[in-house]
N, C-alpha and C. Protein backbone atom coordinates (compact mmCIF):
# COMPACT_ATOMS: atom_id res chain seq x y z
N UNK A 1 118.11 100.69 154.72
CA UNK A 1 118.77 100.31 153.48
C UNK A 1 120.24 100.71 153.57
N UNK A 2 121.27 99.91 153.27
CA UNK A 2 122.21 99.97 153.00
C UNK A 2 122.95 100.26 151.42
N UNK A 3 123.81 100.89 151.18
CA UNK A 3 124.89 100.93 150.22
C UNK A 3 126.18 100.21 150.34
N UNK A 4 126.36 99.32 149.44
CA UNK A 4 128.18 99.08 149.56
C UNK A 4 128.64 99.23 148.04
N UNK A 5 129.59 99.35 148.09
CA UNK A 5 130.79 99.77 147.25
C UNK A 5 130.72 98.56 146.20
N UNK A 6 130.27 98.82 144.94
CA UNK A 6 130.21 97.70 144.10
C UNK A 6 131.49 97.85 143.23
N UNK A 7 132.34 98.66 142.46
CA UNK A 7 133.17 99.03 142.44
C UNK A 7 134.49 100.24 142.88
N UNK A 8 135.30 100.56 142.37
CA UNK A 8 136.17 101.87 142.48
C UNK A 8 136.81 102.17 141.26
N UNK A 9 136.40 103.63 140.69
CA UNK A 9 136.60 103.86 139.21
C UNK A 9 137.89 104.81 139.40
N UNK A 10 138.55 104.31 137.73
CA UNK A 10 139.60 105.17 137.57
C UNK A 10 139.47 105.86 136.33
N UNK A 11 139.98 106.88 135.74
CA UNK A 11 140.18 107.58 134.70
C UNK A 11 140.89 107.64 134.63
N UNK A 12 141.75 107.09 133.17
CA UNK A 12 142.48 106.80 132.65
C UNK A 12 142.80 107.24 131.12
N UNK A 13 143.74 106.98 130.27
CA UNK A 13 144.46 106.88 128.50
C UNK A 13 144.02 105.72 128.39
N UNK A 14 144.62 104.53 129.17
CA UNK A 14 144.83 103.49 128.47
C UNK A 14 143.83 102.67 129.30
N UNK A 15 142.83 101.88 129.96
CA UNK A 15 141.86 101.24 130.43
C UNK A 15 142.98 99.63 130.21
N UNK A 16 142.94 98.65 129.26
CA UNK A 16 142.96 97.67 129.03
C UNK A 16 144.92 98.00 129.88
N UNK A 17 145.44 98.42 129.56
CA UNK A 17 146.85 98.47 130.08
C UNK A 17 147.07 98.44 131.37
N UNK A 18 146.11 99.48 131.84
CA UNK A 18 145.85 99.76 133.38
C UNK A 18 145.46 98.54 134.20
N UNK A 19 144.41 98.49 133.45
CA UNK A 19 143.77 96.85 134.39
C UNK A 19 144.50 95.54 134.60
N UNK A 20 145.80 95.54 133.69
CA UNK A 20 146.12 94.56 133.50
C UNK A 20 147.28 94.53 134.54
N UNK A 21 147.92 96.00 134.50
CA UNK A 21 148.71 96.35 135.56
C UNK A 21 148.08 96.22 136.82
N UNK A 22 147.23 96.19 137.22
CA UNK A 22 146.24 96.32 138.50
C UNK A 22 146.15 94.72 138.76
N UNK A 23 145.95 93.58 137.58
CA UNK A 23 145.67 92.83 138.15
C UNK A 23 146.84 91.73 138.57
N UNK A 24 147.85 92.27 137.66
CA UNK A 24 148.82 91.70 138.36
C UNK A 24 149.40 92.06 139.96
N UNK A 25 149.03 93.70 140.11
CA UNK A 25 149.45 93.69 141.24
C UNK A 25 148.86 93.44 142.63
N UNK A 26 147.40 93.53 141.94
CA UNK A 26 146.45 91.97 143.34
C UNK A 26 146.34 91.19 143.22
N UNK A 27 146.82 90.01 142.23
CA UNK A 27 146.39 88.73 141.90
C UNK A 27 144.82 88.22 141.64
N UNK A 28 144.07 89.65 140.55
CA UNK A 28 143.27 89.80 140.16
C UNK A 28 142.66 89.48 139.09
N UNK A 29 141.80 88.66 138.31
CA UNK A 29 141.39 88.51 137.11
C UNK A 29 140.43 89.51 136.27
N UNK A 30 141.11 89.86 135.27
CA UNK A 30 140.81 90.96 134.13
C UNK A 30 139.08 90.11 133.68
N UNK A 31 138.44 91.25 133.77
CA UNK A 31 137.14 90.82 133.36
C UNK A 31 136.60 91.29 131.81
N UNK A 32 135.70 90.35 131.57
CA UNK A 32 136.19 90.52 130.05
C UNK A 32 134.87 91.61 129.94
N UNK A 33 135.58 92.53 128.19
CA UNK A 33 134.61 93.63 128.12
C UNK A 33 134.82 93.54 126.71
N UNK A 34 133.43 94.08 125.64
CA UNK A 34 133.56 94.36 124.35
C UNK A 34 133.77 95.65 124.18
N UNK A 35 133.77 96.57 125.81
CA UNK A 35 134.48 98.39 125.42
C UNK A 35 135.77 98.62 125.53
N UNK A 36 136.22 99.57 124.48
CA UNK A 36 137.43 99.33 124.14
C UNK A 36 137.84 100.84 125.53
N UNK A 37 136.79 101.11 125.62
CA UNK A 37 136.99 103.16 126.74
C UNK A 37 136.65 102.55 128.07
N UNK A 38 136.44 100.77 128.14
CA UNK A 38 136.18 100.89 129.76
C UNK A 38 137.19 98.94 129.76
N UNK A 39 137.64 98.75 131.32
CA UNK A 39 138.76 97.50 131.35
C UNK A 39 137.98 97.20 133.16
N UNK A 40 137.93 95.71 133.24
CA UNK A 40 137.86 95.76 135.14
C UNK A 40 138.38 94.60 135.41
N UNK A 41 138.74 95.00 136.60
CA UNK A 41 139.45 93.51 137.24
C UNK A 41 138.55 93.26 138.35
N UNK A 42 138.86 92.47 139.25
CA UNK A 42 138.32 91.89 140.38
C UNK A 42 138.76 90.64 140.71
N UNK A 43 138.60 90.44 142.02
CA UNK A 43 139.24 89.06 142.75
C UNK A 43 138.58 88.15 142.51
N UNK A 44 140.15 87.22 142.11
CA UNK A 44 139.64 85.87 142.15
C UNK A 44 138.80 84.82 142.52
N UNK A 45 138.40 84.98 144.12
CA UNK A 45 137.84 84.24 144.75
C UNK A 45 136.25 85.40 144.58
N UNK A 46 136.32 85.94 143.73
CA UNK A 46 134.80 86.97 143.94
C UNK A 46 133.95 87.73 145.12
N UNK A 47 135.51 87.69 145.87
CA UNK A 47 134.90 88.52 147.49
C UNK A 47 135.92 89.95 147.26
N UNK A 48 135.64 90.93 147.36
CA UNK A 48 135.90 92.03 147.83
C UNK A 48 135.17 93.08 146.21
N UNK A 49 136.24 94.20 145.90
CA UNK A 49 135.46 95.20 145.08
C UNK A 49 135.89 94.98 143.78
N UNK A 50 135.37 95.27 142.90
CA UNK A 50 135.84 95.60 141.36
C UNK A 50 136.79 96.88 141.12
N UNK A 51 137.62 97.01 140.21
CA UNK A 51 138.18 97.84 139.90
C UNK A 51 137.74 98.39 138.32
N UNK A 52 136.98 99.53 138.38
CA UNK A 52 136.84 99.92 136.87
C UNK A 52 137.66 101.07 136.25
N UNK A 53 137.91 100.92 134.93
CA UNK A 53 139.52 101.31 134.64
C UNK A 53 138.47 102.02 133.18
N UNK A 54 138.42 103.77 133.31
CA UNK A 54 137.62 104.42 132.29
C UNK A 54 138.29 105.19 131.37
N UNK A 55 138.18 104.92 130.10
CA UNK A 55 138.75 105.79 128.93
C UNK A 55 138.58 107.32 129.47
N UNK A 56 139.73 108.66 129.29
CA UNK A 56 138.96 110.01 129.48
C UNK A 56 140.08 110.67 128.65
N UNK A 57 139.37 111.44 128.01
CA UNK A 57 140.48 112.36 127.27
C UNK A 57 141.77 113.03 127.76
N UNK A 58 141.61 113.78 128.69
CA UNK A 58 142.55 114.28 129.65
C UNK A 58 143.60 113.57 130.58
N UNK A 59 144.69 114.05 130.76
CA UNK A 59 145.73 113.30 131.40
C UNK A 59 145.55 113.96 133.25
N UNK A 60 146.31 112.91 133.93
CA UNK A 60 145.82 113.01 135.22
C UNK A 60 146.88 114.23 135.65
N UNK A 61 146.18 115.46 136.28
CA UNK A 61 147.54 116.56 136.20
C UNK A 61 147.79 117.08 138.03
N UNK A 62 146.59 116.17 138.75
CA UNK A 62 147.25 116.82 140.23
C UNK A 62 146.96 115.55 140.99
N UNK A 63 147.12 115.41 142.43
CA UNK A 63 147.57 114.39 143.47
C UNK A 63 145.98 113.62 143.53
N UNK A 64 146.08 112.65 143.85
CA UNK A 64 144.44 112.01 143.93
C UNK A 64 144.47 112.54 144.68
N UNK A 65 142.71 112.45 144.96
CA UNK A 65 141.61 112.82 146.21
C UNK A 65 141.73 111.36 146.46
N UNK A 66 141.64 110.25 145.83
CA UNK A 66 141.20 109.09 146.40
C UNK A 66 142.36 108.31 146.04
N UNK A 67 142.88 107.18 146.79
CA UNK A 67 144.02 106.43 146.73
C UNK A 67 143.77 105.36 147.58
N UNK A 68 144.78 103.70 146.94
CA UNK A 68 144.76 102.58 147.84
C UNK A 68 145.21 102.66 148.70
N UNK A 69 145.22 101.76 149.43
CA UNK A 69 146.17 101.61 150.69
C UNK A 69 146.47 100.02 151.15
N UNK A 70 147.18 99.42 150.34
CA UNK A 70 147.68 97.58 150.07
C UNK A 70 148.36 97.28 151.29
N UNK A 71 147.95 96.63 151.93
CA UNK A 71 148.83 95.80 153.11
C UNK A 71 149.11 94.73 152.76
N UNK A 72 150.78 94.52 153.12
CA UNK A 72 151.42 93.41 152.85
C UNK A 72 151.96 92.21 153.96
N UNK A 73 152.38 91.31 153.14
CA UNK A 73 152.59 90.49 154.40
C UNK A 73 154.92 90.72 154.22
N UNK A 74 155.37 91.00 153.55
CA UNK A 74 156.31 91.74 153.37
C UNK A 74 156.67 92.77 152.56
N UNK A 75 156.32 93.75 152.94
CA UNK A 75 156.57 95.27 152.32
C UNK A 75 157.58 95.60 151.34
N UNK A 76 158.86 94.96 151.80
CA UNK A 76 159.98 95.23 151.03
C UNK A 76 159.78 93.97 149.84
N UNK A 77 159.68 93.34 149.67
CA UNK A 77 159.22 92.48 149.12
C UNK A 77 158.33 92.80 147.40
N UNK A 78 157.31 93.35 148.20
CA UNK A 78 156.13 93.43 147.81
C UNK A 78 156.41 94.80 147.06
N UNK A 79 157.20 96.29 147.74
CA UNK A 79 157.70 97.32 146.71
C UNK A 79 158.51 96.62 145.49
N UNK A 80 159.01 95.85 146.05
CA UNK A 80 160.30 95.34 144.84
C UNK A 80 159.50 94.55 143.55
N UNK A 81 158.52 94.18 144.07
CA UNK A 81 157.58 93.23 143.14
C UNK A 81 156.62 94.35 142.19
N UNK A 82 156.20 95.14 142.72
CA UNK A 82 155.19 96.02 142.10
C UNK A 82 156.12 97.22 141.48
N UNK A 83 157.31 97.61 141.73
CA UNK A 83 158.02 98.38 140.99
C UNK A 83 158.65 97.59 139.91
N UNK A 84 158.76 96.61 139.81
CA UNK A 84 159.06 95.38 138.63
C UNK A 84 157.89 95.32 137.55
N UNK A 85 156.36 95.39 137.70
CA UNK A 85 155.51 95.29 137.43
C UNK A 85 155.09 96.69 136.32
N UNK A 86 155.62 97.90 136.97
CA UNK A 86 155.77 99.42 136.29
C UNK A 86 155.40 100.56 137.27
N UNK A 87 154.93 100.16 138.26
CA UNK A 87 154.96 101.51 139.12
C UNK A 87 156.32 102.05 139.49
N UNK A 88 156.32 103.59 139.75
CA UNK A 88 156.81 104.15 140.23
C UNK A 88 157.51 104.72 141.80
N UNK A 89 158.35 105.00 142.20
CA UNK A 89 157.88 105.13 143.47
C UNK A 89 158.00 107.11 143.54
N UNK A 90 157.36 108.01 144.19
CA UNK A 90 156.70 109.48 144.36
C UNK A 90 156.97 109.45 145.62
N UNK A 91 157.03 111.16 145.80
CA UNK A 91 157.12 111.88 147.12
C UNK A 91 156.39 112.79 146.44
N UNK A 92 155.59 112.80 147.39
CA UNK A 92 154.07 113.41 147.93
C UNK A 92 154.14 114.53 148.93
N UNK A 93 155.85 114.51 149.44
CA UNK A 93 155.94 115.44 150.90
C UNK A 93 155.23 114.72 151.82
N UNK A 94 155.55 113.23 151.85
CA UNK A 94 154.85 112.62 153.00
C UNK A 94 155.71 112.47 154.12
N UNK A 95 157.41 112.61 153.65
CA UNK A 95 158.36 112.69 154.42
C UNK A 95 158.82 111.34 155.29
N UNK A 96 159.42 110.92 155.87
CA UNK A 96 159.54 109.84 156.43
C UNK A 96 158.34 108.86 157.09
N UNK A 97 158.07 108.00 156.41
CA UNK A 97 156.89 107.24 156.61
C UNK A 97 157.28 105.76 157.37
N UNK A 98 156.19 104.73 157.57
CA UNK A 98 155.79 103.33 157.92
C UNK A 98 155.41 102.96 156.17
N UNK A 99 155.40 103.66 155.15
CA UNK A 99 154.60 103.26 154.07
C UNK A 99 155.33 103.73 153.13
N UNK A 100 154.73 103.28 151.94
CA UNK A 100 156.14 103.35 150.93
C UNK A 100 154.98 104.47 149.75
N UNK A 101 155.05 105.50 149.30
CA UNK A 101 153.99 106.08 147.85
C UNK A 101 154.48 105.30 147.07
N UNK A 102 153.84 104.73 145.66
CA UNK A 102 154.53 104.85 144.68
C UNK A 102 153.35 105.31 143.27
N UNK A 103 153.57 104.86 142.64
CA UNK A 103 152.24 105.48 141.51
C UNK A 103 151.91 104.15 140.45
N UNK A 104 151.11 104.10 140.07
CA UNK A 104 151.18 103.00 138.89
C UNK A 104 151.47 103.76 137.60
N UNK A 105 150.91 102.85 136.83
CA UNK A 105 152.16 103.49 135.05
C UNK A 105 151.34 104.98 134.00
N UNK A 106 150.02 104.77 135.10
CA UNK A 106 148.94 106.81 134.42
C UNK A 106 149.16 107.72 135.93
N UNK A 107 150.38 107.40 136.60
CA UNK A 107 150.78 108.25 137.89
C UNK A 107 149.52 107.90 139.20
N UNK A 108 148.79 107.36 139.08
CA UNK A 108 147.75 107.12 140.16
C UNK A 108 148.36 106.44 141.29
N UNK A 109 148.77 107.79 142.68
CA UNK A 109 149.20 106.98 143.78
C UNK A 109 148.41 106.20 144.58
N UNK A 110 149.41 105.07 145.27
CA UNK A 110 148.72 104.74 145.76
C UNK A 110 149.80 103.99 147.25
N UNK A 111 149.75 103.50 148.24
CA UNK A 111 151.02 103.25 149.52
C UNK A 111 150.57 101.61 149.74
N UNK A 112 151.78 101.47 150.03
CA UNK A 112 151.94 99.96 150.39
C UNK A 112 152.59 100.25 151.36
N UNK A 113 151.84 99.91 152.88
CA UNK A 113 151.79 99.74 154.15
C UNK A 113 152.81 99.03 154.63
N UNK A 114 153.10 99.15 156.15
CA UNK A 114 153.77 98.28 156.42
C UNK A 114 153.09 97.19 156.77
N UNK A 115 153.64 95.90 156.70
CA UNK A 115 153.14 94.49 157.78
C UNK A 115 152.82 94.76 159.03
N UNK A 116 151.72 93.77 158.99
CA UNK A 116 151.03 93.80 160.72
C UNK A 116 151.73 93.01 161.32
N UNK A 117 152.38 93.22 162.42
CA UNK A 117 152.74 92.60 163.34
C UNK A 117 151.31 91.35 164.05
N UNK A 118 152.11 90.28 164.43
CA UNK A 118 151.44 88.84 164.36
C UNK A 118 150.09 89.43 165.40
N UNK A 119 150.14 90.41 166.71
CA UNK A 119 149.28 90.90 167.81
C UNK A 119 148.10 91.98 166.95
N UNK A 120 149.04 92.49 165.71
CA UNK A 120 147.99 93.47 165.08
C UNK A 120 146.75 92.32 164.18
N UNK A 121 147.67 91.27 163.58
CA UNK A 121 146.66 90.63 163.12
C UNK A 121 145.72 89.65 163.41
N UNK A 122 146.19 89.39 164.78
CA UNK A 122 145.27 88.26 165.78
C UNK A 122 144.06 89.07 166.22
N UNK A 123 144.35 90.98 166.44
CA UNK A 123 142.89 91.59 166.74
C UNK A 123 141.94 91.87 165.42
N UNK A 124 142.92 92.20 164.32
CA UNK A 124 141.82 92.16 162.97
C UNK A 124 141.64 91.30 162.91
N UNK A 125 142.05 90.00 162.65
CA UNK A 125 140.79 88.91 162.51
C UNK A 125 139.81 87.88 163.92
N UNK A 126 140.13 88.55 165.40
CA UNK A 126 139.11 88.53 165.56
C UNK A 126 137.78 89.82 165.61
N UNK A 127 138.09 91.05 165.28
CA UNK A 127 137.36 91.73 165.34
C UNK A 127 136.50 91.42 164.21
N UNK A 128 137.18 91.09 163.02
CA UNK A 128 136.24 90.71 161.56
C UNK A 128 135.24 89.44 161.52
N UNK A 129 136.00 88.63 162.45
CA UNK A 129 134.69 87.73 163.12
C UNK A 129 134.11 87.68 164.24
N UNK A 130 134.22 88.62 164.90
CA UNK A 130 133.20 88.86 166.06
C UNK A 130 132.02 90.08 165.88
């Protein structure tokens, strides 16, 4: 028997704000909910994970344990787009990186990678179909 990842939860103030921020920044559709303490997005095409976005009393006060990691097809690009959107950009003491921190708008970091070079992405997608 197997497990996979049916969603990835966040705790949050605001749920419906969050999600909405989230789905703009994957080109994600907000899924509809009658709870006002819970918000989710998920992809369009209905292949990959859900994002659930949870009402919690408390504000977020130290570094995640758990964080994204968005690969782009232009990085600079793609910071300039998602800091338009309301994230932030943070230092973490990651110090000179390939990747950019930044946070979304309840501080939840998360890095936008650099681009794969055309050789990096000819072996991920044949490794993903072989």
């Amino acid at each position: 028997m197997a497990l996979l990842i049916d969603c990835l939860g966040f705790d949050c103030a605001d749920p419906a704000a969050l999600a909405a921020f989230w789905a703009e920044v994957l080109d994600y559709d907000n899924l509809p909910s009658d709870d006002p303490d819970e918000a989710a997005v998920a992809p369009k095409d209905g292949k990959g994970n859900h994002i659930l976005f949870l009402r919690v009393p408390e504000g977020k006060v130290a570094k995640n344990r758990l964080h994204l990691d968005l690969r782009p097809d232009n990085q600079a690009a793609e910071v300039e787009r998602v800091l338009a959107l309301g994230a932030k950009t943070v230092d973490i003491g990651q110090g000179e990186q390939t990747w950019v921190v930044l946070a979304d708008p309840e501080g939840n970091e998360f890095c936008i990678l650099r681009a794969l070079t055309a050789e990096e992405r000819a072996k991920q997608s044949a490794e993903s179909s072989g």
